[in-house]
N, C-alpha and C. Protein backbone atom coordinates (compact mmCIF):
# COMPACT_ATOMS: atom_id res chain seq x y z
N UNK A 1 0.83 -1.17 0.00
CA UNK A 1 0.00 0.00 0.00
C UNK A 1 0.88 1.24 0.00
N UNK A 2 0.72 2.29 -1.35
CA UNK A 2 1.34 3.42 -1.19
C UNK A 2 0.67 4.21 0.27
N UNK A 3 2.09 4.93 0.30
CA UNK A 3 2.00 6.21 1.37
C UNK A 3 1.51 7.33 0.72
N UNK A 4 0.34 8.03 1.08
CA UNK A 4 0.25 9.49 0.51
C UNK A 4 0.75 10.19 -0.12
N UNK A 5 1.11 10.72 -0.85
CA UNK A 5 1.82 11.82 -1.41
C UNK A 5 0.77 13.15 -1.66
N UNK A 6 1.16 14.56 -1.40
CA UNK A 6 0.34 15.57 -1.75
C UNK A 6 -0.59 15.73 -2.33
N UNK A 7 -0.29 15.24 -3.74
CA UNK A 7 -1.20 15.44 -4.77
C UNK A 7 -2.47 14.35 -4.98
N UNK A 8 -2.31 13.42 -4.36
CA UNK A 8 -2.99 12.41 -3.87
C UNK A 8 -4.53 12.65 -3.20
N UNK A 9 -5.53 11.84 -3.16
CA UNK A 9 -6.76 12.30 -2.44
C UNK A 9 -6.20 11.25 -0.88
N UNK A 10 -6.90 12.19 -0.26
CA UNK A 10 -6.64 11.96 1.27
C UNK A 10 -8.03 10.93 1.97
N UNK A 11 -7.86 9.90 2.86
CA UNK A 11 -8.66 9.38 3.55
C UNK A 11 -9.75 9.92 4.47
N UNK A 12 -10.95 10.34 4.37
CA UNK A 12 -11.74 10.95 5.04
C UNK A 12 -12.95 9.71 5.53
N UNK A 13 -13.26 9.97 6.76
CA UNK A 13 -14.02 8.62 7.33
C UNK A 13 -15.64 8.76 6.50
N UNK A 14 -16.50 8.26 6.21
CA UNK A 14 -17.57 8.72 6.28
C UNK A 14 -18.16 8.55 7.40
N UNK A 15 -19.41 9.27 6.91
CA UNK A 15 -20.34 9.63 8.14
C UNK A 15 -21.46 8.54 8.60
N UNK A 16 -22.09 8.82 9.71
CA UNK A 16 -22.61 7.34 10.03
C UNK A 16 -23.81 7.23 9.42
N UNK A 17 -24.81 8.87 8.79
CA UNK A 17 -25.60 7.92 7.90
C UNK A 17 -24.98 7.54 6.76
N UNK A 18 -24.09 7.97 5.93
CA UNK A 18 -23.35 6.72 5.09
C UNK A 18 -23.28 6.00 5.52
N UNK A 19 -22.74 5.33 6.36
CA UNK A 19 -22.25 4.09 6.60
C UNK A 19 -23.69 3.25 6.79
N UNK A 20 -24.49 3.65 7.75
CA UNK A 20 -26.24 3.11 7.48
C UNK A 20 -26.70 2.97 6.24
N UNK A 21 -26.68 3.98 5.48
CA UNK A 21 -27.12 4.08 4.00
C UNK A 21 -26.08 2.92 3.47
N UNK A 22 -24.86 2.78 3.25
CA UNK A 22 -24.42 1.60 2.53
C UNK A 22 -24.43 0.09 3.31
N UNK A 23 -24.83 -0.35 4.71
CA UNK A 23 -25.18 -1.31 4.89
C UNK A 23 -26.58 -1.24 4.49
N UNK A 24 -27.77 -0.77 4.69
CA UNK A 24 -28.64 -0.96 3.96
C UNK A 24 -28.92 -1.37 2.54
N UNK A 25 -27.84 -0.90 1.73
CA UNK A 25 -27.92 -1.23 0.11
C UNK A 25 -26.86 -2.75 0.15
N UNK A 26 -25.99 -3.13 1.19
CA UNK A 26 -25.45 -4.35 1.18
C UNK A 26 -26.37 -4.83 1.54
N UNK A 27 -27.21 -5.07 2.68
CA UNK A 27 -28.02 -5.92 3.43
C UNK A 27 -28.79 -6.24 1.95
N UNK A 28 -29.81 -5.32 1.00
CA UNK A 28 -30.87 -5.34 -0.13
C UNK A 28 -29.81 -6.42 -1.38
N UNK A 29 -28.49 -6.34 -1.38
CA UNK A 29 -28.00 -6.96 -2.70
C UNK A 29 -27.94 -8.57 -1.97
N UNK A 30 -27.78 -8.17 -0.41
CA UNK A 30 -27.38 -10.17 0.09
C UNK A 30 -28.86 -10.69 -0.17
N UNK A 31 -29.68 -10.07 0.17
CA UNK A 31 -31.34 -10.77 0.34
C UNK A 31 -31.27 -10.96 -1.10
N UNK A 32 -31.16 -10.10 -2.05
CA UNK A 32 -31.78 -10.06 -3.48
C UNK A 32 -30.82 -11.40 -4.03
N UNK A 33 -29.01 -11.67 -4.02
CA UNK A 33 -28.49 -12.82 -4.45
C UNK A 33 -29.08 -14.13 -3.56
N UNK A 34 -29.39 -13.61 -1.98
CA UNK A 34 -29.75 -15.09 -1.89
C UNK A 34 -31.21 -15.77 -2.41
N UNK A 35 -31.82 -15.03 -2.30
CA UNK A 35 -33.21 -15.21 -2.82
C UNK A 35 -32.92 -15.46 -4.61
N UNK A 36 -32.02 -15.15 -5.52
CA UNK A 36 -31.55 -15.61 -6.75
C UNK A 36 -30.56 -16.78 -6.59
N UNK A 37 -29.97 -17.10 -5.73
CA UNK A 37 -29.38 -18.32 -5.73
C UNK A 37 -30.71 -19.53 -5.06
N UNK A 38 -31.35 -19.25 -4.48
CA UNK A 38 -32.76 -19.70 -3.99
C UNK A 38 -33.14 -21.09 -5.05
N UNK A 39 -33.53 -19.74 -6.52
CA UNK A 39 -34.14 -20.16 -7.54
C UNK A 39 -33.14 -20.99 -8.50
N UNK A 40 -32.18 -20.77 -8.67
CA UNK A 40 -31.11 -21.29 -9.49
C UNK A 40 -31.11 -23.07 -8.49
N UNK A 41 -31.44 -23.10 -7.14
CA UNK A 41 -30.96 -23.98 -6.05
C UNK A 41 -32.84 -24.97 -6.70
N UNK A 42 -33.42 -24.24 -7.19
CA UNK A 42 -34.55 -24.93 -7.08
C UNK A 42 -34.94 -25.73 -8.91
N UNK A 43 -33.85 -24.17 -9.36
CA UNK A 43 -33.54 -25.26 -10.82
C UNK A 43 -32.50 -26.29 -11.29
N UNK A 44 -31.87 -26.02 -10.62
CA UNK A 44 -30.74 -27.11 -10.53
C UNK A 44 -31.47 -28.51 -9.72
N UNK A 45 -31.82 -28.85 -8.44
CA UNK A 45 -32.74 -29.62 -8.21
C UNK A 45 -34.24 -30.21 -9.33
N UNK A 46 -35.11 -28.97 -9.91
CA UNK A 46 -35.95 -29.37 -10.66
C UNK A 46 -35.13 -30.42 -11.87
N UNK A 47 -33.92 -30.44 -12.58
CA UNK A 47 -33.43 -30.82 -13.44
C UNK A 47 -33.26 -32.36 -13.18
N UNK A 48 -33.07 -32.95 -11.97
CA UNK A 48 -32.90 -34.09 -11.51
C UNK A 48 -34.01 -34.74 -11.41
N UNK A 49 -35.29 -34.15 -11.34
CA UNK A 49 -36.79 -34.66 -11.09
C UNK A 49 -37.38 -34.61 -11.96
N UNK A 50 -37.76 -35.50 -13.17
CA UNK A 50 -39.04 -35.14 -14.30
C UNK A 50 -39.78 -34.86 -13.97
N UNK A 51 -40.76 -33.74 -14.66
CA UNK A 51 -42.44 -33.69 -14.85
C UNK A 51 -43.61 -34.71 -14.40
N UNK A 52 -42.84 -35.75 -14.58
CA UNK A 52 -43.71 -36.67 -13.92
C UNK A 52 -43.72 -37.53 -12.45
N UNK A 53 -42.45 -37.01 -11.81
CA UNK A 53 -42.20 -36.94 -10.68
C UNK A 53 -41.08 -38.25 -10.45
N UNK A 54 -41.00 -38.50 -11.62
CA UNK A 54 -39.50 -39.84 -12.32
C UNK A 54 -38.42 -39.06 -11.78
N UNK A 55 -37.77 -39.72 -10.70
CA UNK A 55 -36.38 -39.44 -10.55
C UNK A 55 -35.23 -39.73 -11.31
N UNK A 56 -35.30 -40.44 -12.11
CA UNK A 56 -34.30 -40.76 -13.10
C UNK A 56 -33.74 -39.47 -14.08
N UNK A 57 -33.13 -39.31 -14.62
CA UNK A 57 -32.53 -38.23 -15.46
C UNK A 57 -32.05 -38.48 -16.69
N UNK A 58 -32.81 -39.79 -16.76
CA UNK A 58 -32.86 -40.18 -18.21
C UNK A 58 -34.14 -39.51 -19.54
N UNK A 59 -34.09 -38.61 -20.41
CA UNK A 59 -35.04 -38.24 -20.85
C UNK A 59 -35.71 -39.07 -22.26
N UNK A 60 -36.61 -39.02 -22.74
CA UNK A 60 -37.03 -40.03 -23.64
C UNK A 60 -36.33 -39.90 -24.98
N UNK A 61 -35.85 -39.04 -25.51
CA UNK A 61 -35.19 -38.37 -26.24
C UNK A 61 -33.56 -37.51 -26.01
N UNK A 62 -32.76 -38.03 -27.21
CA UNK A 62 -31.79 -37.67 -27.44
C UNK A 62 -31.66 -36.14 -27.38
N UNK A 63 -32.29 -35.52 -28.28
CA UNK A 63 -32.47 -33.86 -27.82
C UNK A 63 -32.59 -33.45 -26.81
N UNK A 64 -33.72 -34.07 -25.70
CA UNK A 64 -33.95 -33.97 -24.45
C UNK A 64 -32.84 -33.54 -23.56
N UNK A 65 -31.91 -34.99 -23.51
CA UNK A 65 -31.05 -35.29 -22.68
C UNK A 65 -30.15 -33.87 -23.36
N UNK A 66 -30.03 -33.42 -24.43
CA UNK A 66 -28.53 -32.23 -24.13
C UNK A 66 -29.28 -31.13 -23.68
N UNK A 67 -30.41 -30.75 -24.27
CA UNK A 67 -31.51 -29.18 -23.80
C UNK A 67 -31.42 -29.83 -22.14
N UNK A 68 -31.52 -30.50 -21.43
CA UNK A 68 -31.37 -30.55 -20.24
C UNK A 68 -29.86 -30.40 -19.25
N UNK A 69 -29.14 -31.33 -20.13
CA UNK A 69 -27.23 -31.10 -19.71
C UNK A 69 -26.96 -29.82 -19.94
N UNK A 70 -27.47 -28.34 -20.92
CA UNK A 70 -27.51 -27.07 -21.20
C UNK A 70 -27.63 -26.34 -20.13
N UNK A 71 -28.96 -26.54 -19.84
CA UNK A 71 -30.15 -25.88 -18.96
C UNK A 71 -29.14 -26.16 -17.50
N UNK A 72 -28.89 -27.24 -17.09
CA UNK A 72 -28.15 -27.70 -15.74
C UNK A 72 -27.25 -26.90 -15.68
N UNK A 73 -26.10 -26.97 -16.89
CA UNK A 73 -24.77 -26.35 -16.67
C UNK A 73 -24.79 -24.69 -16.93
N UNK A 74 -26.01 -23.96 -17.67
CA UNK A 74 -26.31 -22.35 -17.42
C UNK A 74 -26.72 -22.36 -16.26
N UNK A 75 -27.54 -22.88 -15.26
CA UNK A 75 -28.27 -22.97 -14.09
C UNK A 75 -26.81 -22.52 -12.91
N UNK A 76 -26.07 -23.87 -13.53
CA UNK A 76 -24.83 -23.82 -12.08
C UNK A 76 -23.53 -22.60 -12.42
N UNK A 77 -23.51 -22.39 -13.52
CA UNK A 77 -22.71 -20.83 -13.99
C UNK A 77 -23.44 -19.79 -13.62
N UNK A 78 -24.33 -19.43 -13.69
CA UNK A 78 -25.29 -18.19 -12.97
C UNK A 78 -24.84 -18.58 -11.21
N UNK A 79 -25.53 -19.66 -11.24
CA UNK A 79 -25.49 -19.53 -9.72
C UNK A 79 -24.09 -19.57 -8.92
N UNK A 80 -23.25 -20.08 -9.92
CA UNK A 80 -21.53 -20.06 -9.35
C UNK A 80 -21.32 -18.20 -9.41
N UNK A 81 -21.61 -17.34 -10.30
CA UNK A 81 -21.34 -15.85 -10.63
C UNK A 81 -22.25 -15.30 -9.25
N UNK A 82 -23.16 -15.54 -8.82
CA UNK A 82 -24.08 -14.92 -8.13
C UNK A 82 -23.74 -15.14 -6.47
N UNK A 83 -22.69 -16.93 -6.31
CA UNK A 83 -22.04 -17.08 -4.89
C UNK A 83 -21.16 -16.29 -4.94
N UNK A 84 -20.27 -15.97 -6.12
CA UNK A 84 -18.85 -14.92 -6.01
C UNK A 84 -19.42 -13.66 -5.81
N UNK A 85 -20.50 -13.07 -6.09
CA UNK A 85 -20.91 -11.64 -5.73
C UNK A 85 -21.33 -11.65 -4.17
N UNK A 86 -21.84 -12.84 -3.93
CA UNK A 86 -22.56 -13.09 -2.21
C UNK A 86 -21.33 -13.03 -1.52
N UNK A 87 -19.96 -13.53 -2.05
CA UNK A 87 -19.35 -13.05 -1.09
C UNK A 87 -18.27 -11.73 -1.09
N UNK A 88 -18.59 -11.57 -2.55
CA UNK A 88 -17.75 -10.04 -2.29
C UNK A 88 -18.55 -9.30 -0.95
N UNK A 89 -20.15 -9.27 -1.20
CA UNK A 89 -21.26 -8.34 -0.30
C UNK A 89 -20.72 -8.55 0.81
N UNK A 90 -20.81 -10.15 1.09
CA UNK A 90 -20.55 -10.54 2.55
C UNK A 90 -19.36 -10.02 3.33
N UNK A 91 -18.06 -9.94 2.25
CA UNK A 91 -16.65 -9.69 2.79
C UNK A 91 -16.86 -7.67 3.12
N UNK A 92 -17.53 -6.88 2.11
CA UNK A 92 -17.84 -6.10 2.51
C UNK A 92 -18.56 -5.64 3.85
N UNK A 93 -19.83 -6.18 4.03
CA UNK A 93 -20.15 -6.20 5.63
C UNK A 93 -19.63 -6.55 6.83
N UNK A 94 -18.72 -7.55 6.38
CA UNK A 94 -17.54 -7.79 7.63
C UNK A 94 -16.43 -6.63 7.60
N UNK A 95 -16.18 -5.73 6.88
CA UNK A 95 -15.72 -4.81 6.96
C UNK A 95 -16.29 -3.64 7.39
N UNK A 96 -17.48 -3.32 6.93
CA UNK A 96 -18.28 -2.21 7.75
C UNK A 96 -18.40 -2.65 8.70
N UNK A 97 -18.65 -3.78 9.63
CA UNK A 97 -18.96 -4.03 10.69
C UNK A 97 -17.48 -4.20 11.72
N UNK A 98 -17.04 -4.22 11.45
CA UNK A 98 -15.28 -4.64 11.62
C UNK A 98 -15.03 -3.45 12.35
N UNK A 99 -14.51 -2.44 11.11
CA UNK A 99 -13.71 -1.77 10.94
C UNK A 99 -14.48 -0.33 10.36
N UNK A 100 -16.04 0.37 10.66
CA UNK A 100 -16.48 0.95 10.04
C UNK A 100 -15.92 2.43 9.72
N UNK A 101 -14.70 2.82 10.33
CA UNK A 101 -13.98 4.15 10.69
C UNK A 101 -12.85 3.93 9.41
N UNK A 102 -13.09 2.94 8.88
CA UNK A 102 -12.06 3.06 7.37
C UNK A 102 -13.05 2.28 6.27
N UNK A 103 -13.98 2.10 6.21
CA UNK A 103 -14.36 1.86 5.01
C UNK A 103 -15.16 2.64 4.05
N UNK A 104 -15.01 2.27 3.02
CA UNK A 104 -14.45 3.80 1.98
C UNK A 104 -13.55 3.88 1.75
N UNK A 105 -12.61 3.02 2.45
CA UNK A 105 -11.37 3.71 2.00
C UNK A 105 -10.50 2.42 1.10
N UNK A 106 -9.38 2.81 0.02
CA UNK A 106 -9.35 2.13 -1.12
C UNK A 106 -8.52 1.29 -0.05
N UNK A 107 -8.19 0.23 -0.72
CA UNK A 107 -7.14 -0.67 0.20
C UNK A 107 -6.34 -0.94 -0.66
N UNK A 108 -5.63 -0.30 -1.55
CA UNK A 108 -4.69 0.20 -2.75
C UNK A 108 -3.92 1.10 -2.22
N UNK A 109 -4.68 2.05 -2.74
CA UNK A 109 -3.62 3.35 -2.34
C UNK A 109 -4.10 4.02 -0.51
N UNK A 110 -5.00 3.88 -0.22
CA UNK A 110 -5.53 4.19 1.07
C UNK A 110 -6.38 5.69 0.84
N UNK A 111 -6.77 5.57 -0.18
CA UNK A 111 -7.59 6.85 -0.42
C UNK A 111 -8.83 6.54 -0.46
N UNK A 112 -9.57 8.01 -0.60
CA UNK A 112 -11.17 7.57 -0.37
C UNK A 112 -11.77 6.96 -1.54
N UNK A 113 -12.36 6.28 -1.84
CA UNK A 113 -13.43 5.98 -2.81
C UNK A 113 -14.49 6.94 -2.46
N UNK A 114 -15.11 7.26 -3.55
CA UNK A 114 -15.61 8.32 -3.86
C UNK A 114 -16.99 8.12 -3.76
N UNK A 115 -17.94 8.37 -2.53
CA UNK A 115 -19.40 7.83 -2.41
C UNK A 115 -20.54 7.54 -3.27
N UNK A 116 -20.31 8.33 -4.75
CA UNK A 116 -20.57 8.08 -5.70
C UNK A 116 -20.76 6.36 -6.15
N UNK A 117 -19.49 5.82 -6.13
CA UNK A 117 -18.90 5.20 -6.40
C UNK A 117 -19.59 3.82 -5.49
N UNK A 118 -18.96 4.64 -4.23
CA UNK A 118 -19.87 3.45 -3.32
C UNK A 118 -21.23 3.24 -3.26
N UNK A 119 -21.81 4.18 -3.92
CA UNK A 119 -23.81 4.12 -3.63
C UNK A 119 -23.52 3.43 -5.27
N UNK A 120 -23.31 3.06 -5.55
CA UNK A 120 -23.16 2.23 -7.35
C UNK A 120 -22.63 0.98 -7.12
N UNK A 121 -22.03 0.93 -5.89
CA UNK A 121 -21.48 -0.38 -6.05
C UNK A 121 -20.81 -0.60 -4.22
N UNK A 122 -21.10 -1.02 -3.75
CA UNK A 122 -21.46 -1.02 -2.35
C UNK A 122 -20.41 -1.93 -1.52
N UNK A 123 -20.05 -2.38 -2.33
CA UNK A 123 -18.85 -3.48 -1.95
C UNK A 123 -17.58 -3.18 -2.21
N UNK A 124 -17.43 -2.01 -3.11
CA UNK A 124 -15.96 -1.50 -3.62
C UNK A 124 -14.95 -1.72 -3.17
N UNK A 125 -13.65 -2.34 -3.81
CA UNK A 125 -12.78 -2.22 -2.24
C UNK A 125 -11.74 -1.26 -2.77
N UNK A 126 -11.77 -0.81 -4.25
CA UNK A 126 -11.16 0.09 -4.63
C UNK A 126 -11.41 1.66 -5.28
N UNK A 127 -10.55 2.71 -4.84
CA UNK A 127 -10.91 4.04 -5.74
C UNK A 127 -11.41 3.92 -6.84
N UNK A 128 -11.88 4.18 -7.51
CA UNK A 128 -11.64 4.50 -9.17
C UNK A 128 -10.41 4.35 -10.47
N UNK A 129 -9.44 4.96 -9.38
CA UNK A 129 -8.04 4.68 -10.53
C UNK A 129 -7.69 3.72 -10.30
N UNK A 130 -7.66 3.28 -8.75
CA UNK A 130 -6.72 1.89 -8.85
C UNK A 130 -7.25 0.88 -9.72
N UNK A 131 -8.97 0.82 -9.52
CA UNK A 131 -9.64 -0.20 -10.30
C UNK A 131 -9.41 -0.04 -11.72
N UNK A 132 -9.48 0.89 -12.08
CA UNK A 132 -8.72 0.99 -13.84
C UNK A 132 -7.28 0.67 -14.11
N UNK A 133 -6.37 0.98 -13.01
CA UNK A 133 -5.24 0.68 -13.49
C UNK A 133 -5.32 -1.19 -12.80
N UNK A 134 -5.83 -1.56 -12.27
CA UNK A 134 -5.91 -3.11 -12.34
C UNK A 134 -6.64 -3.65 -13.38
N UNK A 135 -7.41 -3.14 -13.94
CA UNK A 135 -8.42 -4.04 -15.06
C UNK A 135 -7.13 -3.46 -16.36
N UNK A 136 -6.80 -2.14 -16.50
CA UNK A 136 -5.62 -2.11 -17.44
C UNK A 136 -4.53 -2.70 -17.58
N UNK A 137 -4.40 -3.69 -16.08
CA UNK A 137 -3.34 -4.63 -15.89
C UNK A 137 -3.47 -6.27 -16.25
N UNK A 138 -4.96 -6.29 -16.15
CA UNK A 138 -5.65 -7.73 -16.82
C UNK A 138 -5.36 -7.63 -18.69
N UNK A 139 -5.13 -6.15 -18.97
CA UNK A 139 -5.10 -6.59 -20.61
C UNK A 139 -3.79 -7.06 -21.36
């Protein structure tokens, strides 16, 4: 983690209705993924059970059987993308709850993220630049 330099934005705590206001919008994204992993949990299960209440997972048809191996494996990719967001949220609230006198703050450079930023995306763990100069580092 860089040290400050002048020209740099400086760490400022937010305030505690921020900090209310962004556990509230964490608390709304954990209910909303778990309640979507819920359904993904109830299609992934439906896939194992025929229509006719046949446990087998054999379908009568060749077409069947791949439109179903499809359907299973989009089912468990959504719902694998939707556990990795449950726990960015989650790792976020253990930080507001933690440590609420620094969050907001980038864990890069140690500067503020910009509330903007955080009411858009609630889990941030980075400024703005750092996150560009890391995704500019993925290319």
């Amino acid at each position: 983690m860089a040290p400050q330099t002048g020209g740099e934005k400086k760490f400022k705590s937010l305030t505690k209705k921020q900090l209310q206001m962004l556990e509230k919008l964490l608390l709304e994204e954990r209910k909303r993924v778990l309640k979507e992993l819920g359904q993904w949990d109830e299609t992934l299960n439906n896939g194992q059970q025929g229509a006719d209440g046949d446990l087998s997972s054999y379908s009568f048809h060749m077409a069947d059987q791949g439109t179903d191996a499809m359907e299973r494996e989009k089912a468990f990719l959504f719902a694998s993308k939707e556990g990795r967001f449950l726990w960015h949220v989650n790792q976020a609230l253990r930080r507001l709850y933690k440590t609420p006198e620094t969050f907001g703050q980038c864990q890069h450079c140690e500067g503020e993220i910009a509330i903007e930023r955080l009411e858009a995306l609630p889990h941030a763990r980075y400024c703005i630049d750092c996150k560009q100069r890391e995704e500019d580092a993925k290319k």
